[in-house]
N, C-alpha and C. Protein backbone atom coordinates (compact mmCIF):
# COMPACT_ATOMS: atom_id res chain seq x y z
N UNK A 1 205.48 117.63 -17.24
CA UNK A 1 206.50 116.60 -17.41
C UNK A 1 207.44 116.67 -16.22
N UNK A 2 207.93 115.81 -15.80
CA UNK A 2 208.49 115.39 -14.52
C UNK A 2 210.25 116.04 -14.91
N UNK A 3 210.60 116.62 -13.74
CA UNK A 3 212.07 117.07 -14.66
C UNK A 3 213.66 116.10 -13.88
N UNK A 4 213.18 115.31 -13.61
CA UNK A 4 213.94 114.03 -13.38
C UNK A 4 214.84 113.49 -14.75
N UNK A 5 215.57 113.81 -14.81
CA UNK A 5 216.92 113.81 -15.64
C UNK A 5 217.53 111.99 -15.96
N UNK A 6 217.27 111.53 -17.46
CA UNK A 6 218.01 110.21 -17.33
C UNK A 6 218.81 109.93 -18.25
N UNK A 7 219.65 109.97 -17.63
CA UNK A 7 221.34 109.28 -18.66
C UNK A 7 221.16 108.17 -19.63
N UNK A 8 222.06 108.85 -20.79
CA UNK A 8 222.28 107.66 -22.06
C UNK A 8 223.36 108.21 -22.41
N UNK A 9 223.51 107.02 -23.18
CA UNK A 9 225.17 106.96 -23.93
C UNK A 9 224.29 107.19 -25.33
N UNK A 10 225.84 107.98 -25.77
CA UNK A 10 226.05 107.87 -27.38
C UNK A 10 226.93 107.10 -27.91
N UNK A 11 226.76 106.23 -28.78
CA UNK A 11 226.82 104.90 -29.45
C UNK A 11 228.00 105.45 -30.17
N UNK A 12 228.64 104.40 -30.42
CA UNK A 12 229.79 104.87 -31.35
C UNK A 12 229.92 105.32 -32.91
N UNK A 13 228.07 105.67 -33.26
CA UNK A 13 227.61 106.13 -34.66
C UNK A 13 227.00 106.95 -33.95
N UNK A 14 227.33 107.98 -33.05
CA UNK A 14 226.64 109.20 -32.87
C UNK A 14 225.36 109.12 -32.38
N UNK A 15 224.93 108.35 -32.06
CA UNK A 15 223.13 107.96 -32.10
C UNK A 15 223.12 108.48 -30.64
N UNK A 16 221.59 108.49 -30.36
CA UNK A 16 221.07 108.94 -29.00
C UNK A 16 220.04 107.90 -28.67
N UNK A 17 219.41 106.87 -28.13
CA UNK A 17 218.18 106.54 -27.84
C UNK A 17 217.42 107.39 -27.06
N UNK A 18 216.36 107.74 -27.41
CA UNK A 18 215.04 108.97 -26.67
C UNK A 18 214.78 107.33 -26.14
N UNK A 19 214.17 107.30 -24.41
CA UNK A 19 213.37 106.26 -24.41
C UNK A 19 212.02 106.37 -24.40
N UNK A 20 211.06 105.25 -24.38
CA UNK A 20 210.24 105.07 -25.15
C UNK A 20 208.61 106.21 -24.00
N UNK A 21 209.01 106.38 -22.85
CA UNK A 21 208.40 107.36 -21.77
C UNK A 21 208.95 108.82 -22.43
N UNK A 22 209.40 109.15 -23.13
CA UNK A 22 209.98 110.22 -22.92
C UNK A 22 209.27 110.85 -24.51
N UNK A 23 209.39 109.52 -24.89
CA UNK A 23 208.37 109.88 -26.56
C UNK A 23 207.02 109.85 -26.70
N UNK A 24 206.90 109.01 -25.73
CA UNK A 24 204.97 109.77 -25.33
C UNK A 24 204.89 110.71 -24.89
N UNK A 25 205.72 111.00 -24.06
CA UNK A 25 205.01 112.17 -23.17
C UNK A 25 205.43 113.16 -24.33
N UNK A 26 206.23 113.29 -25.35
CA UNK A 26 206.30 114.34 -26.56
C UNK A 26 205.64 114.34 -27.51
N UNK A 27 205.01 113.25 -27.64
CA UNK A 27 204.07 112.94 -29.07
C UNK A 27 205.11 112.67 -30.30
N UNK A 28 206.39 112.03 -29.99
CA UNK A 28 207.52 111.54 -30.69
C UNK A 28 207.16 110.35 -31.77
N UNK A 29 206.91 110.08 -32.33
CA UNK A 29 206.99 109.20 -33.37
C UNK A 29 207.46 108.57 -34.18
N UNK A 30 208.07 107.70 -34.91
CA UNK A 30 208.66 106.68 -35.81
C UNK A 30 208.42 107.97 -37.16
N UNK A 31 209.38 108.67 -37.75
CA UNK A 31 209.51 108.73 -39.33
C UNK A 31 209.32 110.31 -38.86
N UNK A 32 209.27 110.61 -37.65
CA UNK A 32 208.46 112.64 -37.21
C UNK A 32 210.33 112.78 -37.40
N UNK A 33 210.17 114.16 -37.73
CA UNK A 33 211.48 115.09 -38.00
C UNK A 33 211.51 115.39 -36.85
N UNK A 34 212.80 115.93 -36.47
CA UNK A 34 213.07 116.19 -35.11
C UNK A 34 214.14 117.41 -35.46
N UNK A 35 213.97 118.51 -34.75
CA UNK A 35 214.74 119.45 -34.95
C UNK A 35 215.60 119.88 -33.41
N UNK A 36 217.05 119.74 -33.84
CA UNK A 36 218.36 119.90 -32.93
C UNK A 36 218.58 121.20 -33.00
N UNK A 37 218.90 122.04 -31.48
CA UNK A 37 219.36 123.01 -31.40
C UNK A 37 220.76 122.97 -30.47
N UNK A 38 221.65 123.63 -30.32
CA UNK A 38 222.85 123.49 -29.65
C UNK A 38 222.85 124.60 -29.13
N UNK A 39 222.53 124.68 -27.58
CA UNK A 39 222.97 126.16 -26.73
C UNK A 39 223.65 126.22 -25.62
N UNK A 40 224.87 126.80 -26.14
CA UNK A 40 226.21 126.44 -25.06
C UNK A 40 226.71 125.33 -24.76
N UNK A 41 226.08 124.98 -23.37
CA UNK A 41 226.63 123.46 -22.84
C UNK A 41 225.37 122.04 -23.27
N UNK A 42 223.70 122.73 -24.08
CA UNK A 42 222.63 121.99 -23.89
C UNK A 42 222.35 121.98 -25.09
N UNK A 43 221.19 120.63 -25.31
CA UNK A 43 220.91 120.26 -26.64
C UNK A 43 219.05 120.68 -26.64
N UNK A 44 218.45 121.11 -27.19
CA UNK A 44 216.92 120.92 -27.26
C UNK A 44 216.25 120.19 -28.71
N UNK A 45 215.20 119.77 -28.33
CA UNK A 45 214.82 118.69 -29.75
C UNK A 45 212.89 119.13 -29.36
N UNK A 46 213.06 119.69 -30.46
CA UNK A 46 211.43 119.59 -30.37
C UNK A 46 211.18 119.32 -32.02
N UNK A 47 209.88 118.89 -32.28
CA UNK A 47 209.61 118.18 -33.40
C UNK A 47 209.32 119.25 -34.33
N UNK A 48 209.94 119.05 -35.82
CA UNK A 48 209.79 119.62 -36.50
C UNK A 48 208.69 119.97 -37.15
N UNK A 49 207.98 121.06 -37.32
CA UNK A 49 207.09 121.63 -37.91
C UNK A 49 207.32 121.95 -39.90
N UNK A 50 206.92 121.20 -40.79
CA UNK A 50 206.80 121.26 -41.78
C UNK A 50 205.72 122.56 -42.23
N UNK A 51 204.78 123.09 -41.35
CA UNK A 51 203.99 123.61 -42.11
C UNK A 51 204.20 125.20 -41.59
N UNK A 52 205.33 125.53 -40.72
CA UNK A 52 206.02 126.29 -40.39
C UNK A 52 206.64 126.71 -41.84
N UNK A 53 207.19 126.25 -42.85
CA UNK A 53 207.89 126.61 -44.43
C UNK A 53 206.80 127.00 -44.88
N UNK A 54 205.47 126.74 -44.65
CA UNK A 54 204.15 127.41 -45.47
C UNK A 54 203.51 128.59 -44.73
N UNK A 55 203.49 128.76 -43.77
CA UNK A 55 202.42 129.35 -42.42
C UNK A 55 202.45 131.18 -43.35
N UNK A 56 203.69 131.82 -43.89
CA UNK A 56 203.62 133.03 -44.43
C UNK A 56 202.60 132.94 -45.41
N UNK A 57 203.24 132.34 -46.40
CA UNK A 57 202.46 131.88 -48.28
C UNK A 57 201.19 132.11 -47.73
N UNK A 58 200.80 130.83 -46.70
CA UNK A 58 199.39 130.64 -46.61
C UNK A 58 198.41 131.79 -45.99
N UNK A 59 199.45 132.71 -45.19
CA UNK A 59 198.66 133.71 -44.78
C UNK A 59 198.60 134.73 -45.85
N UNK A 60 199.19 134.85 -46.29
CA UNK A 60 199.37 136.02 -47.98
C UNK A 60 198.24 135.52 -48.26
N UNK A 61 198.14 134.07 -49.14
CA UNK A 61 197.13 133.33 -49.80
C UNK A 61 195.97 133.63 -49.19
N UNK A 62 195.56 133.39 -48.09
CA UNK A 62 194.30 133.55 -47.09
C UNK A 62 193.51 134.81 -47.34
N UNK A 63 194.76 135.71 -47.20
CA UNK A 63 194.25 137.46 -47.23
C UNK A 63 193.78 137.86 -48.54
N UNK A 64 194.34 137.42 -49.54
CA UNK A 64 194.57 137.52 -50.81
C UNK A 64 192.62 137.05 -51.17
N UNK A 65 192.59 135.90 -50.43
CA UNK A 65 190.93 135.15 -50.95
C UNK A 65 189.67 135.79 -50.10
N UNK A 66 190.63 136.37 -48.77
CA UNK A 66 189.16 137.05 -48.22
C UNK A 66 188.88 138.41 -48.70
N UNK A 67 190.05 139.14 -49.36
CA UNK A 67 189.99 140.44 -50.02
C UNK A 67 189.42 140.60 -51.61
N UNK A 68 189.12 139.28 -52.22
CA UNK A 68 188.50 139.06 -53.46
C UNK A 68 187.22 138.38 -52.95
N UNK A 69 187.02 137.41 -52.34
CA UNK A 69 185.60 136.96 -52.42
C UNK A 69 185.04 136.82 -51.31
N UNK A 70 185.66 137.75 -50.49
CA UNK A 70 184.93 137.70 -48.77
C UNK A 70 184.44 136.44 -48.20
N UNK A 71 185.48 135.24 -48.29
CA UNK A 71 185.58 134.01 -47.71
C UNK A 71 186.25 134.11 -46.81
N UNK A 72 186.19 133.62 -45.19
CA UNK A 72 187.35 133.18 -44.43
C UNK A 72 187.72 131.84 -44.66
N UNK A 73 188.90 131.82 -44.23
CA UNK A 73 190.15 130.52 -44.02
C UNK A 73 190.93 130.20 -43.60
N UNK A 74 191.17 129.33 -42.56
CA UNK A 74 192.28 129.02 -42.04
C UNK A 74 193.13 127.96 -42.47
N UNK A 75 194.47 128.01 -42.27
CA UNK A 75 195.04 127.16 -42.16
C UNK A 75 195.50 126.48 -40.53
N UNK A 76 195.48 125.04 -40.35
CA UNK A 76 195.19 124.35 -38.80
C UNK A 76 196.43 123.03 -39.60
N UNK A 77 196.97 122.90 -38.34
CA UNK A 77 197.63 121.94 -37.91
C UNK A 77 197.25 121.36 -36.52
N UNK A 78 197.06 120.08 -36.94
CA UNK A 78 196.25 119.38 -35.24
C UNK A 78 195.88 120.09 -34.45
N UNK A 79 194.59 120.54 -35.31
CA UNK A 79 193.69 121.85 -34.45
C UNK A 79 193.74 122.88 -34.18
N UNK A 80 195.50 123.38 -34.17
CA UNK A 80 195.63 124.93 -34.15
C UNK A 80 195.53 125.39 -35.16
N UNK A 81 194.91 127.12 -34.98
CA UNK A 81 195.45 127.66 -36.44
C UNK A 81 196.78 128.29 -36.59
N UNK A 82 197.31 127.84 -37.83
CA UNK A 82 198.43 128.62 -38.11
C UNK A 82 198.90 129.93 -38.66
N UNK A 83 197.85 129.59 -39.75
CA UNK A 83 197.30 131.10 -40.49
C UNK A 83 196.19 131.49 -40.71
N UNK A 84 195.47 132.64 -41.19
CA UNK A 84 194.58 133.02 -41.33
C UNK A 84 194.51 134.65 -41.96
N UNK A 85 193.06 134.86 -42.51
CA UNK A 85 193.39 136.44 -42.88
C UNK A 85 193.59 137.41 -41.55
N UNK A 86 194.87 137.90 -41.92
CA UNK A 86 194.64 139.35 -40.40
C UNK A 86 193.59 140.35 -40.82
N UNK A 87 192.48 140.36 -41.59
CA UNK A 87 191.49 141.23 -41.21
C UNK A 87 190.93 140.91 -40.70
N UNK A 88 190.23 139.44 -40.77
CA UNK A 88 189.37 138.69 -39.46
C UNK A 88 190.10 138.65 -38.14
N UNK A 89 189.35 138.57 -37.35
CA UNK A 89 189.85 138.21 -35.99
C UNK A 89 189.88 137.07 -35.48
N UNK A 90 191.13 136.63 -34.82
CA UNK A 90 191.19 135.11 -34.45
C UNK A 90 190.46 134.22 -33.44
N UNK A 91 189.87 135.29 -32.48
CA UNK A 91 189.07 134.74 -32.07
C UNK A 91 187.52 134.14 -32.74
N UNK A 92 186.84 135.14 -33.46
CA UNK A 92 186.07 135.11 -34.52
C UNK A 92 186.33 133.59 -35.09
N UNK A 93 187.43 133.25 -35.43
CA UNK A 93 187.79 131.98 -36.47
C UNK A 93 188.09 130.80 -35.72
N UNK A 94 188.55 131.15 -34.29
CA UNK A 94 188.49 130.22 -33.44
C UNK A 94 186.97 129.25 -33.06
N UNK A 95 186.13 130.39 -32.84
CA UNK A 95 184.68 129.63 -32.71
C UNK A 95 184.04 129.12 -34.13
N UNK A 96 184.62 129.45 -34.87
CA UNK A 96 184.16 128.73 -36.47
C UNK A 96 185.02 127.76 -36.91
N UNK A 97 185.80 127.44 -35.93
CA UNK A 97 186.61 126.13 -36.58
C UNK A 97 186.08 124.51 -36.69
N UNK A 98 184.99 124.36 -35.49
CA UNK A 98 184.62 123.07 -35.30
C UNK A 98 183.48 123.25 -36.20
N UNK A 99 182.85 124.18 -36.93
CA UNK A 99 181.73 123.85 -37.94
C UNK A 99 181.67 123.06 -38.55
N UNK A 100 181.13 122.46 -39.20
CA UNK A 100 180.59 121.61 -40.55
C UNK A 100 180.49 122.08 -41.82
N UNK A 101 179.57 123.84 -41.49
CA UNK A 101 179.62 124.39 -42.90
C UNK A 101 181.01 125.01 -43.29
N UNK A 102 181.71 124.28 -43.83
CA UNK A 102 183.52 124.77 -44.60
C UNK A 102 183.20 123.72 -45.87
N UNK A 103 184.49 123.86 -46.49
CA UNK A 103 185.45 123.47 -47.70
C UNK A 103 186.41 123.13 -46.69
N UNK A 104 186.89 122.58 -46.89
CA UNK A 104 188.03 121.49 -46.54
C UNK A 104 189.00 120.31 -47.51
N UNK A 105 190.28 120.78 -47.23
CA UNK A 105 191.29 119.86 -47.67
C UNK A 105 192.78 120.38 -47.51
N UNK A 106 193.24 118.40 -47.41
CA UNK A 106 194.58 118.43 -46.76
C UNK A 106 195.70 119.50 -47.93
N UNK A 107 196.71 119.41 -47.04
CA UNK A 107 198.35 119.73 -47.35
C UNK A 107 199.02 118.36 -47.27
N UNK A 108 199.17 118.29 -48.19
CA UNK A 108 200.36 117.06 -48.10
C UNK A 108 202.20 117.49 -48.16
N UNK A 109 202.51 116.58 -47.73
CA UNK A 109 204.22 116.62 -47.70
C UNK A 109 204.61 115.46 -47.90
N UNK A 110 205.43 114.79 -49.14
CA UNK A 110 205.81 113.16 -49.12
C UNK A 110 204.61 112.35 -48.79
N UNK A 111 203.42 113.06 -49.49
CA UNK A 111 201.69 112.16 -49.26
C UNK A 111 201.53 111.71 -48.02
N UNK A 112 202.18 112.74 -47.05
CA UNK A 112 201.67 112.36 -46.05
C UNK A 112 200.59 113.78 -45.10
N UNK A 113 199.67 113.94 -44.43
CA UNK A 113 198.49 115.28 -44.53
C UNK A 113 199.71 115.61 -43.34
N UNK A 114 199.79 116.83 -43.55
CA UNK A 114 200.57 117.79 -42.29
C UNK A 114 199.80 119.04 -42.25
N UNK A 115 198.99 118.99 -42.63
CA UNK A 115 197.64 120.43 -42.11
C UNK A 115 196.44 120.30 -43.17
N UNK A 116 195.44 121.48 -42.91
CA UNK A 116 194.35 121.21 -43.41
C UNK A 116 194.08 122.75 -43.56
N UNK A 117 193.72 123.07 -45.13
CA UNK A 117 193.15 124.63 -45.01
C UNK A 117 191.82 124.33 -45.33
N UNK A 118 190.77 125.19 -44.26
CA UNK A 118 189.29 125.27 -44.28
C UNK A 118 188.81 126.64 -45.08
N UNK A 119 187.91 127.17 -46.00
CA UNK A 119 187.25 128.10 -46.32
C UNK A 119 185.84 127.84 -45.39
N UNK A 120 185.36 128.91 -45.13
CA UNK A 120 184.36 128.79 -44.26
C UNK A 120 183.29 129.06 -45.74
N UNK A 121 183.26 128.42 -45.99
CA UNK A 121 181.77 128.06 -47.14
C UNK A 121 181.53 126.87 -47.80
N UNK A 122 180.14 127.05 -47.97
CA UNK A 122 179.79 125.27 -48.54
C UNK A 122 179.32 125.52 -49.94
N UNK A 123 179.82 126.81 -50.68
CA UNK A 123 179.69 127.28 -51.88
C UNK A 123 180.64 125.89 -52.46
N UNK A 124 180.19 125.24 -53.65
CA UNK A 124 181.09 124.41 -54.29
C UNK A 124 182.16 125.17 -55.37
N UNK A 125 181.66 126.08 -55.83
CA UNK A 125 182.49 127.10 -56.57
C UNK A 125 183.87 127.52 -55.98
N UNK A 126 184.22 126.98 -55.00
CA UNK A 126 185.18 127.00 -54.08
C UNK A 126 186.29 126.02 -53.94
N UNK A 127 185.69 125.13 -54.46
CA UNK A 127 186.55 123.65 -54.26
C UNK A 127 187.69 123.49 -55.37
N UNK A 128 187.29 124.23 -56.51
CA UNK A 128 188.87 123.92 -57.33
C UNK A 128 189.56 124.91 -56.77
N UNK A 129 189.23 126.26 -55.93
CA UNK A 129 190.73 127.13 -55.51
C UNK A 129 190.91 126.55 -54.63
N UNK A 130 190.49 125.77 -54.26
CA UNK A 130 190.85 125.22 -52.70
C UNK A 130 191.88 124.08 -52.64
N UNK A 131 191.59 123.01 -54.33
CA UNK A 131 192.27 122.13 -54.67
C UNK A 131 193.68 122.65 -55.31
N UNK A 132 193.18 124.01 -55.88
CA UNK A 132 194.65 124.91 -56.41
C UNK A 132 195.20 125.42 -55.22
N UNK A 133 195.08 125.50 -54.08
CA UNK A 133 195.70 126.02 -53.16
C UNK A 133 196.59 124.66 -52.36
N UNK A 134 195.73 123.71 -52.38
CA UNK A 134 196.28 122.52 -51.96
C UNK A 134 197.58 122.18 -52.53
N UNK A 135 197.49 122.16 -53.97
CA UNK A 135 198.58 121.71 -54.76
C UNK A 135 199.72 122.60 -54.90
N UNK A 136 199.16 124.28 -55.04
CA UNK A 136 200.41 125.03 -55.25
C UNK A 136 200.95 124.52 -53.59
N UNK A 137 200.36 124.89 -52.42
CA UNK A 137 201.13 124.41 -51.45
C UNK A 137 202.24 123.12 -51.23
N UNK A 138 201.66 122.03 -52.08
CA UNK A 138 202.58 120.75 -51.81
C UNK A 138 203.73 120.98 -52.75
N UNK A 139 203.32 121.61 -53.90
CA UNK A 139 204.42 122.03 -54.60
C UNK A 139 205.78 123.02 -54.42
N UNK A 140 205.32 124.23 -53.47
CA UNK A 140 205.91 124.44 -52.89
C UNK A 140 206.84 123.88 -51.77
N UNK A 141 206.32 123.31 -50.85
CA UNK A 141 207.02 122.37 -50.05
C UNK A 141 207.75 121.57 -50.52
N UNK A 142 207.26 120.88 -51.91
CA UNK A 142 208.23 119.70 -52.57
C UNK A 142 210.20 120.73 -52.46
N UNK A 143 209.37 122.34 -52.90
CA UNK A 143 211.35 122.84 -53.57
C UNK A 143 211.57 123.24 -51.96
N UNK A 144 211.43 123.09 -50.88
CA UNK A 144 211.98 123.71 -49.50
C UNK A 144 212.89 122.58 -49.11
């Protein structure tokens, strides 16, 4: 990103306009949370991470399912992982992410998907903890 500096006013309701170059090049969006920091004399705004309030739970949760039924799982947000069991290794889970053979399903927040936890199996016996993991997660998020 180019570090060419461009002036705006703040409106007499506090407002800021981001312009509209400055929100592509961030992946800024209409309705995305935006999180304000204040340091010293400077402001920083990087976009809020919702699945940052889950990323612990889900790693507890993760460890918790590969230590009972020797499944891996990650949890991924636009492709990264966020969590996963720390007995596997992340690299290990890195090359098993683009598979086919998983379980799969979203996290929602306000019905909208903000991550995706994968079990690496195509066991169907899998799919209601997976749907119970889905839900305790949104439920959780609902009280944060």
């Amino acid at each position: 990103m180019s570090k060419t500096a461009i002036v705006r006013k703040i409106d007499d309701l506090g407002r800021l306009v981001l312009p509209k170059d400055i929100r592509r090049i961030l992946n800024f969006h209409t309705g995305d949370l935006l999180e304000l920091r204040a340091n010293e004399d400077s402001l920083s705004i990087t976009k809020y991470s919702s699945v940052e309030d889950i990323r612990f739970l889900s790693e507890i949760l993760l460890n918790a399912i590969y230590e009972k039924y020797r499944v891996e799982g990650i949890l991924v947000e636009e492709e990264k992982i966020v969590s996963y069991p720390t007995l596997v290794s992340l690299s290990k889970l890195e090359e098993k992410k683009d598979i086919s053979e998983r379980l799969e399903i979203p996290i929602l927040r306000e019905e909208k998907e903000i991550a995706k936890i994968f079990l690496f199996t195509q066991e169907n016996k899998y799919q209601e903890l997976l749907s119970f993991l889905s839900l305790f997660l949104k439920k959780y998020l609902e009280e944060c």
